[in-house]
C-alpha atoms as a PDB file:
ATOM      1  CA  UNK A   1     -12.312 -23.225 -16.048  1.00  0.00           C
ATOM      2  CA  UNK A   2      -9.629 -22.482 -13.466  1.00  0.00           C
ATOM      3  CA  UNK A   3      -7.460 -25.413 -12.011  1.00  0.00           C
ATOM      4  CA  UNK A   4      -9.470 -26.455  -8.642  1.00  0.00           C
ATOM      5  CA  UNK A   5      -5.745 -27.324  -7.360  1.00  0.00           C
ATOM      6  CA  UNK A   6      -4.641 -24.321  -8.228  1.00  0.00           C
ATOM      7  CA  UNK A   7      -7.100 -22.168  -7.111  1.00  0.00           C
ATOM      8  CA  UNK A   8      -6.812 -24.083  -3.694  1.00  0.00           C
ATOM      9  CA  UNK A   9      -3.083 -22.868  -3.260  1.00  0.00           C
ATOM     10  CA  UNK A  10      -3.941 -19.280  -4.029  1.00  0.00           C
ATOM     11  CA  UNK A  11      -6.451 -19.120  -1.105  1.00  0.00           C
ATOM     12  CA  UNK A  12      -4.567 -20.894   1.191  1.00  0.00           C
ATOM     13  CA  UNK A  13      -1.338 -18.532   0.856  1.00  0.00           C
ATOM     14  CA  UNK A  14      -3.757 -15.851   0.620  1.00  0.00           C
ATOM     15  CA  UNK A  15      -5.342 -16.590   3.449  1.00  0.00           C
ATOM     16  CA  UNK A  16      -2.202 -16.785   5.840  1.00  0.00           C
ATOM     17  CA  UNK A  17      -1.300 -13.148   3.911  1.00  0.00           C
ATOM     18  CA  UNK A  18      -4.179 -11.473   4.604  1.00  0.00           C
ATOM     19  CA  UNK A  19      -4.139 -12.471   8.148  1.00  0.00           C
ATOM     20  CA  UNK A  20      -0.605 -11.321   8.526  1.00  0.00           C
ATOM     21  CA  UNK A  21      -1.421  -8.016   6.757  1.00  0.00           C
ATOM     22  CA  UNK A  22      -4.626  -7.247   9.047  1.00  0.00           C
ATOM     23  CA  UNK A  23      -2.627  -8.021  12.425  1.00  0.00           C
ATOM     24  CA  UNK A  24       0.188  -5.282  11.466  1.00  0.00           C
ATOM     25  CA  UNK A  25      -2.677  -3.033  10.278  1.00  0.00           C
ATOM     26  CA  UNK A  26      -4.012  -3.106  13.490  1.00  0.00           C
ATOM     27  CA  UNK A  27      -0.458  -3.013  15.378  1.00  0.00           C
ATOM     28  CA  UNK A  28       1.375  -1.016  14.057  1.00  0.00           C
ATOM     29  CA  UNK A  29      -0.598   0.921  11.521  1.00  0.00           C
ATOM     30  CA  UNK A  30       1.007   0.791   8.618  1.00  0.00           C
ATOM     31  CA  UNK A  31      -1.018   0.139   5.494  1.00  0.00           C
ATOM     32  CA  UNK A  32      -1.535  -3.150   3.950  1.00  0.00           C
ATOM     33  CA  UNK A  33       0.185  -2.331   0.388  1.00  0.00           C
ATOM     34  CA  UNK A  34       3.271  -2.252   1.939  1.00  0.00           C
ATOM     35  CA  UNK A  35       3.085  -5.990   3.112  1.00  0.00           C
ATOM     36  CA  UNK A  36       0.309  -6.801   0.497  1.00  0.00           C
ATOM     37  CA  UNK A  37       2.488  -6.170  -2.730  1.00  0.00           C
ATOM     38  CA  UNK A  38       5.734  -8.564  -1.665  1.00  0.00           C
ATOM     39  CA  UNK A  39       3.620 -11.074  -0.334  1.00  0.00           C
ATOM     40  CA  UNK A  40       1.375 -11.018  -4.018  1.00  0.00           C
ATOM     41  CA  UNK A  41       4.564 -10.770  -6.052  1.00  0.00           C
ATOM     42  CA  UNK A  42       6.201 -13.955  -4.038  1.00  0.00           C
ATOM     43  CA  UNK A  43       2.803 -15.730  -4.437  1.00  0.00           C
ATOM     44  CA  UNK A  44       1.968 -15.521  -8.185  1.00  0.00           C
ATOM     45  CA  UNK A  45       5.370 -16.133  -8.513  1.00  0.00           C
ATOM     46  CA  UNK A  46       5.448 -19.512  -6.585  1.00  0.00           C
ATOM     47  CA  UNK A  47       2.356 -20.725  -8.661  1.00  0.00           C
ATOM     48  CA  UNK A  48       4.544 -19.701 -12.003  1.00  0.00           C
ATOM     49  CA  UNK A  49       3.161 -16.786 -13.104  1.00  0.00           C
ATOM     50  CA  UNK A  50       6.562 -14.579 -13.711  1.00  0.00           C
ATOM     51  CA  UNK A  51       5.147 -12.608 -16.986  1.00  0.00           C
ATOM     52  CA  UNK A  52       6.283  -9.106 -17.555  1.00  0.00           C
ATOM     53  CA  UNK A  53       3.399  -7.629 -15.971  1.00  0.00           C
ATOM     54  CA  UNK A  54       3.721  -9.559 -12.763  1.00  0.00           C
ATOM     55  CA  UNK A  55       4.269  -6.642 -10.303  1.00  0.00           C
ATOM     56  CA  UNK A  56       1.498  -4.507 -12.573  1.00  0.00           C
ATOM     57  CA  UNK A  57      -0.762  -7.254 -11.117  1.00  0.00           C
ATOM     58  CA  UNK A  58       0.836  -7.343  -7.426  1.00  0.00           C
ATOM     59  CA  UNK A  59       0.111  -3.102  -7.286  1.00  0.00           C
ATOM     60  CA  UNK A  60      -2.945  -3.569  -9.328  1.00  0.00           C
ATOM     61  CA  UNK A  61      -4.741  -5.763  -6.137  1.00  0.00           C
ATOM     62  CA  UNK A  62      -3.232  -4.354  -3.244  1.00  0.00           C
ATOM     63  CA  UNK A  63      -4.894  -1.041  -4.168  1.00  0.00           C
ATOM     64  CA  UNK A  64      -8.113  -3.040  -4.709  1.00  0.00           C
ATOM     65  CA  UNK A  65      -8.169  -3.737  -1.271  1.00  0.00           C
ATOM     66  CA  UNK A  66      -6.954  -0.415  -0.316  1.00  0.00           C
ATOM     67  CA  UNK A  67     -10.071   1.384  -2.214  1.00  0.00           C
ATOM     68  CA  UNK A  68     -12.034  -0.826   1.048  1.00  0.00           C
ATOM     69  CA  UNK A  69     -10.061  -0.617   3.853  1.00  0.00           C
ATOM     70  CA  UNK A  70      -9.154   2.883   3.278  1.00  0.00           C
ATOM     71  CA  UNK A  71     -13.239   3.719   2.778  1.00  0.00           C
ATOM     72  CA  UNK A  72     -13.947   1.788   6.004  1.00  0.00           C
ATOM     73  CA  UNK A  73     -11.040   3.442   7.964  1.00  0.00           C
ATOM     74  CA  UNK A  74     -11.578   7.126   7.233  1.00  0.00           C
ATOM     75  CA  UNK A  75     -15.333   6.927   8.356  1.00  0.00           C
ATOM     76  CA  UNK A  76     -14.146   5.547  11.555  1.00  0.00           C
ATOM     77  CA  UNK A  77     -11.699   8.148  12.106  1.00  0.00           C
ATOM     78  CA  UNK A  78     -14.507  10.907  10.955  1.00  0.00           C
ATOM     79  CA  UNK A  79     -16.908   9.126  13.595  1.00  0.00           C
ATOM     80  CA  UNK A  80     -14.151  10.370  16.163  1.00  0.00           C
ATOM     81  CA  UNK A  81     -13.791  13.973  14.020  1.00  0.00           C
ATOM     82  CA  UNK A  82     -10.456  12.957  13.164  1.00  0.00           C
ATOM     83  CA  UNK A  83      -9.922  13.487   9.851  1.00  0.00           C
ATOM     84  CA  UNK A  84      -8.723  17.002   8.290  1.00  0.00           C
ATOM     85  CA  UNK A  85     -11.250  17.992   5.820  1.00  0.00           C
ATOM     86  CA  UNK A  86      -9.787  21.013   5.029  1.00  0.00           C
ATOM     87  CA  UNK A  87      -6.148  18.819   4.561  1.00  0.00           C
ATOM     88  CA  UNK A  88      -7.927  16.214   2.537  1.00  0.00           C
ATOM     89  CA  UNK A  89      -9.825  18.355   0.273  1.00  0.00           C
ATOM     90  CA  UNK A  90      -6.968  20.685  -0.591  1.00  0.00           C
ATOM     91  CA  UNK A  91      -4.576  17.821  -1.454  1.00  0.00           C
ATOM     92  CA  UNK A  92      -7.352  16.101  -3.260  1.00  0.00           C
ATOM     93  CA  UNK A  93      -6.791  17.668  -6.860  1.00  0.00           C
ATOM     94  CA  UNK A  94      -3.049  16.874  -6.703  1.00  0.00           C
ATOM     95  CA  UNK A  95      -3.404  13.500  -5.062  1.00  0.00           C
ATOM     96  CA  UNK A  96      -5.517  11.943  -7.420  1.00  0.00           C
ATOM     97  CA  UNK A  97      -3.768  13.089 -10.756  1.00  0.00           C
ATOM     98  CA  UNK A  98      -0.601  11.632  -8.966  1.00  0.00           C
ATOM     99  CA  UNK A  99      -2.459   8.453  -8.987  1.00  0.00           C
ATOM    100  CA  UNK A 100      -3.531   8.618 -12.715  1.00  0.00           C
ATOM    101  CA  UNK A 101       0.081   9.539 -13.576  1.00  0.00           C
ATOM    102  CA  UNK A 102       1.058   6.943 -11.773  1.00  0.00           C
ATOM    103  CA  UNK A 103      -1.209   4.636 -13.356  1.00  0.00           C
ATOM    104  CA  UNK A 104       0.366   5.591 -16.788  1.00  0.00           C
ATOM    105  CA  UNK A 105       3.603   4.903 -15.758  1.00  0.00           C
ATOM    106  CA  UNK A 106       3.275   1.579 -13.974  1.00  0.00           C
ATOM    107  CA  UNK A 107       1.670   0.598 -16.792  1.00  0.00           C
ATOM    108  CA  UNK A 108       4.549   1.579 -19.338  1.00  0.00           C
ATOM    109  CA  UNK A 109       7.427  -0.183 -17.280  1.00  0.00           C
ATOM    110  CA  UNK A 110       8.725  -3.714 -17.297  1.00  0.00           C
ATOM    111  CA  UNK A 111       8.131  -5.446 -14.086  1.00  0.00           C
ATOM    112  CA  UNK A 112      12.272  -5.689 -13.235  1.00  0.00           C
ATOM    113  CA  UNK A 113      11.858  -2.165 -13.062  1.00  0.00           C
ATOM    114  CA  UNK A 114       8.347  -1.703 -10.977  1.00  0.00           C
ATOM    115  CA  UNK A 115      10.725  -4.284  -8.600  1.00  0.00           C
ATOM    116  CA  UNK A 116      13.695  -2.170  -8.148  1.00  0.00           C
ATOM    117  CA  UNK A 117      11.009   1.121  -7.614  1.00  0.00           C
ATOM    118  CA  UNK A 118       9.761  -0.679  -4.688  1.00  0.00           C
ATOM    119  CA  UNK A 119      12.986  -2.185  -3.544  1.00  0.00           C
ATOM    120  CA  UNK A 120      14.646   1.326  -3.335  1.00  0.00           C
ATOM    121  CA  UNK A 121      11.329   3.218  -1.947  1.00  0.00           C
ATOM    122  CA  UNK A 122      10.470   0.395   0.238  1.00  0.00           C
ATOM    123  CA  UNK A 123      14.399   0.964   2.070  1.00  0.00           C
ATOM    124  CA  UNK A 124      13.739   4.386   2.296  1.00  0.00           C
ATOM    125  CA  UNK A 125      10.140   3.812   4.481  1.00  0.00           C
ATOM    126  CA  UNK A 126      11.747   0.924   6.158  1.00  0.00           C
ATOM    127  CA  UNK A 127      14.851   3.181   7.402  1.00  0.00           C
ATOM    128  CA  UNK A 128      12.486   6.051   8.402  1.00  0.00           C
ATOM    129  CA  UNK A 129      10.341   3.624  10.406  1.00  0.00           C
ATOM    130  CA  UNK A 130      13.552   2.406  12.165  1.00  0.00           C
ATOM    131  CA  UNK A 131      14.836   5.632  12.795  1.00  0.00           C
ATOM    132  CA  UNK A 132      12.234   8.270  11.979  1.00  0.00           C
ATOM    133  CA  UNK A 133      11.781  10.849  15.419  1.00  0.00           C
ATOM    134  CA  UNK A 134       8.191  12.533  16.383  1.00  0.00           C
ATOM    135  CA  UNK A 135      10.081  15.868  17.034  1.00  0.00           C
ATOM    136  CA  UNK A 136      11.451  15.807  13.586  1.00  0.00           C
ATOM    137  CA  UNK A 137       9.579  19.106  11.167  1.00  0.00           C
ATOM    138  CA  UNK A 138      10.301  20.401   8.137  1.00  0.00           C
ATOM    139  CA  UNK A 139       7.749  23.365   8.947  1.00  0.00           C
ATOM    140  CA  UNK A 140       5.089  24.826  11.544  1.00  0.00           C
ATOM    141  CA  UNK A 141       1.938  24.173   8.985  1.00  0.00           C
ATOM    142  CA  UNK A 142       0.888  21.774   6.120  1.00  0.00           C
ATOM    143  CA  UNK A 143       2.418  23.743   2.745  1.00  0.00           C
ATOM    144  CA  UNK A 144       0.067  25.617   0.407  1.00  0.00           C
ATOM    145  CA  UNK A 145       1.037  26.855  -3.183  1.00  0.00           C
ATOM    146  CA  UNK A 146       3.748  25.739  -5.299  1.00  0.00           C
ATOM    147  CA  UNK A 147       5.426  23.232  -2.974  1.00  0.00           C
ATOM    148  CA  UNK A 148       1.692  21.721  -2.368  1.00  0.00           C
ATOM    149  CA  UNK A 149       0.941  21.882  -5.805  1.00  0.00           C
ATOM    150  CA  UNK A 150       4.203  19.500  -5.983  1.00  0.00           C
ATOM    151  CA  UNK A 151       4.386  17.542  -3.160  1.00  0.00           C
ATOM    152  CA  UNK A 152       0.875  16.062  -3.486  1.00  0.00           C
ATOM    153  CA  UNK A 153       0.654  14.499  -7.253  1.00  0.00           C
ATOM    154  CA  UNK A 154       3.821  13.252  -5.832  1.00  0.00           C
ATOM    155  CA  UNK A 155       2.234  11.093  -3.124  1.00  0.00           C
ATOM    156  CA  UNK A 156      -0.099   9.835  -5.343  1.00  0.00           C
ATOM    157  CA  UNK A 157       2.788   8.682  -8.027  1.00  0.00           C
ATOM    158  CA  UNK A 158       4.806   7.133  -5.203  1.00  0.00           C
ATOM    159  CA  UNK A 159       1.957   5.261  -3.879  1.00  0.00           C
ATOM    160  CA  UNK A 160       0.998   3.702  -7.446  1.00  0.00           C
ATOM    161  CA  UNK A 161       4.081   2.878  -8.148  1.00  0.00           C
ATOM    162  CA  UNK A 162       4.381   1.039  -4.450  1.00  0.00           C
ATOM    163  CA  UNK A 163       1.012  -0.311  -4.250  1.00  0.00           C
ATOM    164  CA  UNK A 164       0.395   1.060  -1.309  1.00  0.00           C
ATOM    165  CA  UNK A 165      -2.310   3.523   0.162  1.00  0.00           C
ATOM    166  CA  UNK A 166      -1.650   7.185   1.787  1.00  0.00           C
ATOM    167  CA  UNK A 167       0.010   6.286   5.221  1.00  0.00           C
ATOM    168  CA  UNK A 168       3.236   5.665   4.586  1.00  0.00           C
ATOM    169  CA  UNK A 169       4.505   8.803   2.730  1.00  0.00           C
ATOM    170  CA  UNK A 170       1.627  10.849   4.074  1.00  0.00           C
ATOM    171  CA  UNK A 171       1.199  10.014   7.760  1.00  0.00           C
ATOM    172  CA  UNK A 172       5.196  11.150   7.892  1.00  0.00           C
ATOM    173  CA  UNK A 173       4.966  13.800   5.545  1.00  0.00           C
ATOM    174  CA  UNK A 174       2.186  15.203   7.608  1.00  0.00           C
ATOM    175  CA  UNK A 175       4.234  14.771  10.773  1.00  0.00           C
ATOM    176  CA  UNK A 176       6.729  16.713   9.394  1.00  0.00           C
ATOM    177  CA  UNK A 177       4.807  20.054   8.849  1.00  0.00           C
ATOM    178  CA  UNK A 178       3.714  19.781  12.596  1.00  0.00           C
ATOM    179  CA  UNK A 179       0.519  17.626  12.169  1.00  0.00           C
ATOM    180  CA  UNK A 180      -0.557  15.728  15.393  1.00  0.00           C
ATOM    181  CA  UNK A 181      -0.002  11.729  14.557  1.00  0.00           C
ATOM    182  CA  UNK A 182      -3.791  10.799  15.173  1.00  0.00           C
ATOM    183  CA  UNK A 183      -4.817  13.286  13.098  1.00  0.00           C
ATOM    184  CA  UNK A 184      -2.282  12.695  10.425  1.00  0.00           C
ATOM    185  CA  UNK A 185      -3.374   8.929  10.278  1.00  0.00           C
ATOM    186  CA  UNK A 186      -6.363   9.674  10.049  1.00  0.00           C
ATOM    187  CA  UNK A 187      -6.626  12.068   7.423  1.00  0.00           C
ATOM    188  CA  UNK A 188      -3.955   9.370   5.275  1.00  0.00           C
ATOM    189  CA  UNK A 189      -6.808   6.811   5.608  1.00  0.00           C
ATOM    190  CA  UNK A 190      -8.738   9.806   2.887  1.00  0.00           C
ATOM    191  CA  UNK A 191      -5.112  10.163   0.993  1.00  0.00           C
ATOM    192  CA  UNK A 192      -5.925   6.745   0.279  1.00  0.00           C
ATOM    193  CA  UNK A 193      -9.230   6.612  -1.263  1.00  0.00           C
ATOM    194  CA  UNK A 194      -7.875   9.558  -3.619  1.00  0.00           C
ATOM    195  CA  UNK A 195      -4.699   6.859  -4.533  1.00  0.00           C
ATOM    196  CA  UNK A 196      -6.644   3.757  -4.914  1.00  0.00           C
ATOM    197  CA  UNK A 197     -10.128   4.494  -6.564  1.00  0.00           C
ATOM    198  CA  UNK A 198      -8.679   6.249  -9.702  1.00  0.00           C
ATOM    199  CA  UNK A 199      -5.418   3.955  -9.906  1.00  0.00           C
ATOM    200  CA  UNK A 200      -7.660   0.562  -9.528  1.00  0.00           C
ATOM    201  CA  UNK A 201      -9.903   1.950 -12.460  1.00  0.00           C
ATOM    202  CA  UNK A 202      -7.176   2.772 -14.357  1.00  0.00           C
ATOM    203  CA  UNK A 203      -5.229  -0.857 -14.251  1.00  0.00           C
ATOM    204  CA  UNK A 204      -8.959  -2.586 -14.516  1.00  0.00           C
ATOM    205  CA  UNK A 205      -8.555  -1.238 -18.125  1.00  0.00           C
ATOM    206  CA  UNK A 206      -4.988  -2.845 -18.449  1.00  0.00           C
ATOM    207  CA  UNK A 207      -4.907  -5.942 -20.454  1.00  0.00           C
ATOM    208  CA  UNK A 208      -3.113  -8.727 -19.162  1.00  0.00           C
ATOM    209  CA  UNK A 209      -1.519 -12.061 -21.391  1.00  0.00           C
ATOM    210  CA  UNK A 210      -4.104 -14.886 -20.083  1.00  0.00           C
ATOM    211  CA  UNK A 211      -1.079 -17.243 -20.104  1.00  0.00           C
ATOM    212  CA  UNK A 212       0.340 -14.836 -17.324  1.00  0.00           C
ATOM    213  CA  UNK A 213      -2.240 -14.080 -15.246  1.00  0.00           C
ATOM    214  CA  UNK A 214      -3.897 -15.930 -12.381  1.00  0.00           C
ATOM    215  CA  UNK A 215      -7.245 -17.164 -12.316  1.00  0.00           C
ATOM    216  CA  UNK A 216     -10.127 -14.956 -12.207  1.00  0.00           C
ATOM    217  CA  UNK A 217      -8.090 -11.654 -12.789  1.00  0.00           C
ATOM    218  CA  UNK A 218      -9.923  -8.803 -14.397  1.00  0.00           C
ATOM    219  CA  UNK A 219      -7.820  -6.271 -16.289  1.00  0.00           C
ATOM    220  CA  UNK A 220      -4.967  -6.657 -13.539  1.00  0.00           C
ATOM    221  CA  UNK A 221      -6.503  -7.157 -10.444  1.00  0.00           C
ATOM    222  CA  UNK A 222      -7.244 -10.484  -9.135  1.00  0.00           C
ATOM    223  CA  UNK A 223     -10.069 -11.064  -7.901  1.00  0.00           C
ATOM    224  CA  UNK A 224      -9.625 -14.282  -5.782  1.00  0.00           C
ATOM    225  CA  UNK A 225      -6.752 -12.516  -3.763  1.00  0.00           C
ATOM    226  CA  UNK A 226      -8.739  -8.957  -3.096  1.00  0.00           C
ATOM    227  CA  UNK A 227     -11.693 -11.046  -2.090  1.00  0.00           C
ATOM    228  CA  UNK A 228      -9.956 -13.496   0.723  1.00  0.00           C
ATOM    229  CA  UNK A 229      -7.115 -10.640   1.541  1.00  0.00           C
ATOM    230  CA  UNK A 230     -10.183  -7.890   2.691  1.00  0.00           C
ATOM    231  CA  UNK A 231     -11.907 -10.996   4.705  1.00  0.00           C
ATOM    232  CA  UNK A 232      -9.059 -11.604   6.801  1.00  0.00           C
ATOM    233  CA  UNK A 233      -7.475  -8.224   7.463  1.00  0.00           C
ATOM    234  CA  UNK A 234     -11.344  -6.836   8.601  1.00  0.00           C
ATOM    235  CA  UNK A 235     -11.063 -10.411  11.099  1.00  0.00           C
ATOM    236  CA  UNK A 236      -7.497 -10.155  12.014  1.00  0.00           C
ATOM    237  CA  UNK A 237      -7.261  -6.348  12.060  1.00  0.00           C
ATOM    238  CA  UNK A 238      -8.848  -5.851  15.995  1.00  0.00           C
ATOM    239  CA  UNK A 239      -6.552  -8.659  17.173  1.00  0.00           C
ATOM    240  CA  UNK A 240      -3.781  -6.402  16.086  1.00  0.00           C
ATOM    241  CA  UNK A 241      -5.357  -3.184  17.776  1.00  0.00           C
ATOM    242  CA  UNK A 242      -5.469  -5.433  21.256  1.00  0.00           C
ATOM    243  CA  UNK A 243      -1.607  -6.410  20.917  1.00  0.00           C
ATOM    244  CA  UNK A 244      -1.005  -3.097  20.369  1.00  0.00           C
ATOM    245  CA  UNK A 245      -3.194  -2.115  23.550  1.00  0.00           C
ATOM    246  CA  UNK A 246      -1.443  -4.942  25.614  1.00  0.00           C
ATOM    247  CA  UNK A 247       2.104  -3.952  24.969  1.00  0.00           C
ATOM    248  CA  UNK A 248       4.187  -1.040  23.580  1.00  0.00           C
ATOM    249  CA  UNK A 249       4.532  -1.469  20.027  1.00  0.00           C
ATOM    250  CA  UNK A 250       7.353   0.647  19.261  1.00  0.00           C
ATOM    251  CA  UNK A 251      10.110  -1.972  19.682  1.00  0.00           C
ATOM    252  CA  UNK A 252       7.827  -4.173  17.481  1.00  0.00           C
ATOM    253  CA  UNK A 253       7.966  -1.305  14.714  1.00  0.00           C
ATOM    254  CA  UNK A 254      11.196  -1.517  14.583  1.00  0.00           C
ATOM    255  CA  UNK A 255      11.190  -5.416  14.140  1.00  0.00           C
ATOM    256  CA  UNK A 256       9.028  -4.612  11.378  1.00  0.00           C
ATOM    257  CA  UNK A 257      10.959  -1.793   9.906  1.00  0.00           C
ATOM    258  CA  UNK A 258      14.040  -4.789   9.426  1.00  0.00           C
ATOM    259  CA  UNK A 259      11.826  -6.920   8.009  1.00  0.00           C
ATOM    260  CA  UNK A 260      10.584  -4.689   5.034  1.00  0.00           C
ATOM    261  CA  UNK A 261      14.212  -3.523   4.491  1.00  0.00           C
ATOM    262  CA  UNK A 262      15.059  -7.194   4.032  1.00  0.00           C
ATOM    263  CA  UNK A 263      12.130  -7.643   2.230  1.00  0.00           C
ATOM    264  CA  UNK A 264      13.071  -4.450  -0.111  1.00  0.00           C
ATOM    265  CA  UNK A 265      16.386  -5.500  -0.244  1.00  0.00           C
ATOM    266  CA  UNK A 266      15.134  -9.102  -1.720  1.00  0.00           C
ATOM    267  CA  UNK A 267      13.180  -7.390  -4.459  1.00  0.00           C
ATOM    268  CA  UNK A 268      16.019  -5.346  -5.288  1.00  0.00           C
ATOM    269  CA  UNK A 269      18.518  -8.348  -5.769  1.00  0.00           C
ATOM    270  CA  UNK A 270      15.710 -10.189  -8.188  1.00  0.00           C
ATOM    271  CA  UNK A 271      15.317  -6.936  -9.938  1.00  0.00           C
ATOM    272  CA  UNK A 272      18.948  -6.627 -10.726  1.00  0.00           C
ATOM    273  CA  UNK A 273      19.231 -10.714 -11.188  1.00  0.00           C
ATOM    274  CA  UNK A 274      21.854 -11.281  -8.303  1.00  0.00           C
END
């Protein structure tokens, strides 16, 4: 049976984390993974569970939770005729074997180096939130052909290997081939079902040592953390939309865009043992 105690600590830190991640959800819009995966990594490792799958674990939940708030987002956004079908269902093919790849090769590497991966990707988001500009395109149209046929297995990989769902390399990759931002959002909310429902089955097969895993994990996903973390962010989420009604939350991105460099920049120095 699990430790009471223990089990105890996990919810309580989980609970604080999932309310943090559903107020910037709301806010600012950026997915949870990107808050979800630190704040995992940080709390396993506080309750002394640094095995050599630890961040397999960390990307393993936080796409758990994406598979439902992703699912629960994009039917909104379709309820408003938001979403791009005709976006979604071309990328679709290529999204999704990203994911598997990416599945394969989370799975393969130790977790120093799944920590440096989202030290180094997590800068590179981090700067474009900071400085990223609306006007900014690389084209007039979403790509077809050869450079689709690359770019999208390669948001699925990235987003595996981050933990994270389809909003923060497709929301600006959409932008950037002239997509309106509502519409982009919305239509990343889809990227990531196509991420996290073939990526979460994928790690559920991945077989963790007991003496390294948290209580109540199956394969690598925890259970007791995707459970309490998808409570709070569907309570705390609409307090964030109101702040971000109340007040103009680009000055706040920015905050946040510091933060997860910081953040990134933390994981980086563990990776490399400084």
């Amino acid at each position: 049976m699990p430790d009471t105690m223990l089990l105890f600590q996990m919810a309580l830190l989980l609970v604080v984390i999932g309310g943090f991640a559903g107020v910037l959800a709301g806010l600012l819009g950026v997915g949870g993974g990107i808050v979800l995966v630190p704040a995992f990594f940080y709390t396993f490792l506080t309750l002394g569970y640094e095995g050599p799958q630890l961040m397999q674990m960390c990307l393993a939940t936080s796409l758990a939770t994406i598979i439902v708030t992703s699912v629960r987002s994009v039917l909104a956004h379709n309820r408003k005729g938001a979403v791009d079908w005709g976006i979604l269902r071309t990328w679709a093919p290529g999204i999704a074997l990203g994911a598997i790849v990416g599945v394969l090769v989370a799975s393969s590497l130790r977790s120093v180096t799944l920590q440096a991966l989202f030290g180094c990707l997590g800068v590179v988001i981090g700067l474009y939130l900071a400085f990223g500009r609306a006007h900014w395109r690389l084209g007039a149209a979403m790509p077809t052909g050869v450079t689709r046929a690359l770019l999208s297995p390669a948001v699925g990989l990235l987003s595996v290997l981050m933990g994270i769902g389809g909003g923060s390399f497709g929301v600006p990759l959409m932008s950037l081939y002239n997509v309106p931002i509502h519409r982009a959002v919305a239509t990343a909310a889809g990227f990531g079902v196509l991420i996290a429902v073939p990526s979460v089955a994928g790690f559920l097969m991945l077989p963790i040592d007991p003496a390294h895993r948290p209580p109540l994990t199956l394969g690598a996903v925890n259970l007791v953390a995707f459970g309490i973390v998808i409570a709070m962010t569907m309570m705390t989420a609409p307090i964030g939309v109101k702040i971000a009604h109340a007040m103009d939350p680009k000055p706040l991105k920015r905050i946040f865009a510091a933060f997860l460099i910081l953040v990134a920049l933390n994981m980086l120095r563990k990776a490399f043992g400084f």
